[in-house]
Protein backbone atom coordinates (compact mmCIF):
# COMPACT_ATOMS: atom_id res chain seq x y z
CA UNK A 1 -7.55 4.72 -13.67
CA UNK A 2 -4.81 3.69 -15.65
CA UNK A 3 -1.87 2.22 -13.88
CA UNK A 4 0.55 4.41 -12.41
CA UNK A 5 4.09 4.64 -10.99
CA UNK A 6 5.19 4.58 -7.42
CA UNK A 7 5.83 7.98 -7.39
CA UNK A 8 2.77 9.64 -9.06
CA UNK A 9 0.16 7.49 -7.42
CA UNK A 10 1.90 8.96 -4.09
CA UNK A 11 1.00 12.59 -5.43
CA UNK A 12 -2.40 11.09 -6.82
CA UNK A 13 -3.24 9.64 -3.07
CA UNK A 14 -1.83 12.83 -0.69
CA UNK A 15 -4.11 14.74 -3.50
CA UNK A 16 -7.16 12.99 -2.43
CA UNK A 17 -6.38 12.96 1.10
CA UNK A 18 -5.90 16.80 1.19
CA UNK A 19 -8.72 17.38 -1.23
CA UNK A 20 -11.21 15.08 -0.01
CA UNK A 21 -10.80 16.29 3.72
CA UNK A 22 -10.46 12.16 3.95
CA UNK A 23 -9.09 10.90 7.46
CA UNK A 24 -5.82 8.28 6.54
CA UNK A 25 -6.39 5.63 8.89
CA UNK A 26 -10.19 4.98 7.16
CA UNK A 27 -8.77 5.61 3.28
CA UNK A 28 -6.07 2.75 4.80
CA UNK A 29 -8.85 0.98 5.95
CA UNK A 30 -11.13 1.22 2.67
CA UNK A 31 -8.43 0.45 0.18
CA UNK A 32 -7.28 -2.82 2.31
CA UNK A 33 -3.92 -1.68 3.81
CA UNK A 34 -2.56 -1.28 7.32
CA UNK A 35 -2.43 2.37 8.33
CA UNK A 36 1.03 1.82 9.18
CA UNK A 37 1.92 0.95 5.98
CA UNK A 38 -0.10 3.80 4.37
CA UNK A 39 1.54 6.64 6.67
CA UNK A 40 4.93 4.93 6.12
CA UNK A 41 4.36 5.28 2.20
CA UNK A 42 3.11 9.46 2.75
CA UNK A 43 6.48 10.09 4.51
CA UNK A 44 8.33 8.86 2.33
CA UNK A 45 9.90 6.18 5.13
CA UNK A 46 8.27 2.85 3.08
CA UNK A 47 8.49 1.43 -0.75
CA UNK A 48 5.28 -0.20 -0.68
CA UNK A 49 4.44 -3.56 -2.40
CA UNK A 50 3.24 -3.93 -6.09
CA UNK A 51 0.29 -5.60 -4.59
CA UNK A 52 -0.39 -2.89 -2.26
CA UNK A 53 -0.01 0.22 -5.15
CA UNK A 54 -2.59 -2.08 -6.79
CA UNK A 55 -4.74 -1.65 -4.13
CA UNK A 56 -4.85 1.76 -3.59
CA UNK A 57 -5.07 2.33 -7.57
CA UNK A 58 -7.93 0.46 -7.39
CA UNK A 59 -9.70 2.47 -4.65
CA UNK A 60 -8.61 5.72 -6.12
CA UNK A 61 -10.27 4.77 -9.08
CA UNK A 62 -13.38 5.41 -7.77
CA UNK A 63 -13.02 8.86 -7.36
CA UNK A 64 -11.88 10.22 -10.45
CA UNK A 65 -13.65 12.85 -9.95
CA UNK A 66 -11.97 14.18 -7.37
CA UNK A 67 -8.61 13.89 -8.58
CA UNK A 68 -8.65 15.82 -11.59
């Protein structure tokens, strides 16, 4: 996946969340981030870290797939 912003790796993530019928609190969990900070970030109330975009770009990336 290649890198993305702030702002279209949110859209990318909610996308898999809705599409993949996947429960936050274990993508949090897979990707290596607090749920806190993950539900934060999907409300819109938290800027999240470059280190933690990184993270969750990196689990997206396994499921292309899904996201297109």
């Amino acid at each position: 996946m290649k890198k993305l912003n702030n702002a279209d790796l949110l859209e990318k993530t909610r996308k898999f969340v809705d599409k993949a019928n996947v429960n936050k609190a274990k993508f949090a969990r897979s990707a290596g981030i607090s749920d806190y900070t993950l539900y934060e970030w999907l409300n819109g109330k938290r800027v999240v870290s470059p280190d933690t975009l990184e993270k969750i770009s990196n689990y997206l990336s396994q499921f292309n797939s899904i996201l297109k």
